[in-house]
Protein backbone atom coordinates (compact mmCIF):
# COMPACT_ATOMS: atom_id res chain seq x y z
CA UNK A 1 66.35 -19.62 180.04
CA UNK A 2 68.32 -22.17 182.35
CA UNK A 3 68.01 -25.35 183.57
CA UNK A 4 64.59 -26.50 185.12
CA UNK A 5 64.35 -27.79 188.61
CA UNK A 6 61.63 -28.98 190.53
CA UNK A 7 60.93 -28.92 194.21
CA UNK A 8 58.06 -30.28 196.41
CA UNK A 9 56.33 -27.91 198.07
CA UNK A 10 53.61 -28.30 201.06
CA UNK A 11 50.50 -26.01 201.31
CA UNK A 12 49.42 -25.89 197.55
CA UNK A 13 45.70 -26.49 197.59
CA UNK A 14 44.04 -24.46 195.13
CA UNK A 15 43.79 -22.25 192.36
CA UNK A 16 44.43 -19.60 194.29
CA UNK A 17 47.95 -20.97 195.41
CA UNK A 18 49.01 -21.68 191.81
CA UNK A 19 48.58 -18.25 191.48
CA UNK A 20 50.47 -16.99 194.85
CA UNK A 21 53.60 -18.96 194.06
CA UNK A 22 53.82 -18.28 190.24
CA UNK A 23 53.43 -14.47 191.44
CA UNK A 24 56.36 -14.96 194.30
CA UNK A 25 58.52 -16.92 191.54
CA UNK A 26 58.16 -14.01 188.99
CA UNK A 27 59.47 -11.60 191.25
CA UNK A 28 62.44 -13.55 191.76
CA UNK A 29 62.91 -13.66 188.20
CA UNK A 30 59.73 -11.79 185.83
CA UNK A 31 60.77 -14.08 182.86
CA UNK A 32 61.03 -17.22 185.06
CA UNK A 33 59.12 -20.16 183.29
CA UNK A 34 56.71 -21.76 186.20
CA UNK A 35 54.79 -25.20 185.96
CA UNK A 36 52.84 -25.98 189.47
CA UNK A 37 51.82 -29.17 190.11
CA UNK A 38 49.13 -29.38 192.98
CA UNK A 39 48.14 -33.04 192.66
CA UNK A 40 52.30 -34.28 193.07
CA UNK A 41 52.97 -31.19 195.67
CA UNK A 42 56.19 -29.83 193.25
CA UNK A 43 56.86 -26.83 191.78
CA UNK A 44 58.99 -26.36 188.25
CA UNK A 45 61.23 -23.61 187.90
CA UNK A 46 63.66 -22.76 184.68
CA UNK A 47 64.94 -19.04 184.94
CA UNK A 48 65.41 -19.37 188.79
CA UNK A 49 69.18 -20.38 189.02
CA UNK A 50 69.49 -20.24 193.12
CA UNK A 51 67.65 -23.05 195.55
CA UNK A 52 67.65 -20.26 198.18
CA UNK A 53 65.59 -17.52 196.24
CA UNK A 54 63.14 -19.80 195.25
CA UNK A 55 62.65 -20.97 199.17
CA UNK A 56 62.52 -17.34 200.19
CA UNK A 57 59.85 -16.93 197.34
CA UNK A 58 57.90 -19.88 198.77
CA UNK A 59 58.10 -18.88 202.31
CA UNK A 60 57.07 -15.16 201.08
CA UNK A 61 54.13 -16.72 199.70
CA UNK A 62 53.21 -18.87 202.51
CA UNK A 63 54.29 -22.07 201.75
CA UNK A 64 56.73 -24.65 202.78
CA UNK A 65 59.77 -25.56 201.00
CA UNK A 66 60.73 -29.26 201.33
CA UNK A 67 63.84 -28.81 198.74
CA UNK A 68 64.64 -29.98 195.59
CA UNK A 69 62.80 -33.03 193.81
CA UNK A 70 64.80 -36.23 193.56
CA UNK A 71 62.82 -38.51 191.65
C-alpha cells in the first residue's frame, strides 16, 4: 500500500477529530491505511505518497500540519 509516514499534527482532541482527519485522509486516497494518535499529537499515513496532500487534507479538516515526524 506504500510506505507509512507519520506527522504531528495540532488540534486533535477528541473522538470526533479522529474521525474528521481519517475522513479528510480517505478522500485523498479511499484505501489509505490511517492510525491517529491523539495522546502523541501524530498522524500515520501508508497509501498517501505526497506530504502536500496530506497537509491540504489536514488543513481541510481543520487542523494544523506541523510536518513530518522525526523521531
Amino acid at each position: 500500500m506504500g510506505e507509512l509516514r507519520t506527522y504531528r499534527v495540532n488540534g486533535m482532541t477528541c473522538e470526533g477529530c479522529v474521525r474528521a482527519v481519517t475522513n479528510a485522509l480517505r478522500k485523498a486516497n479511499p484505501a489509505a491505511d490511517v492510525h491517529v494518535d491523539l495522546t502523541g499529537g501524530t498522524v500515520a499515513v501508508a497509501g498517501i505518497d505526497s506530504d502536500e496532500q496530506v497537509r491540504m487534507a489536514m488543513e481541510r479538516a481543520g487542523f494544523e500540519f506541523l510536518g513530518a515526524f522525526d523521531a
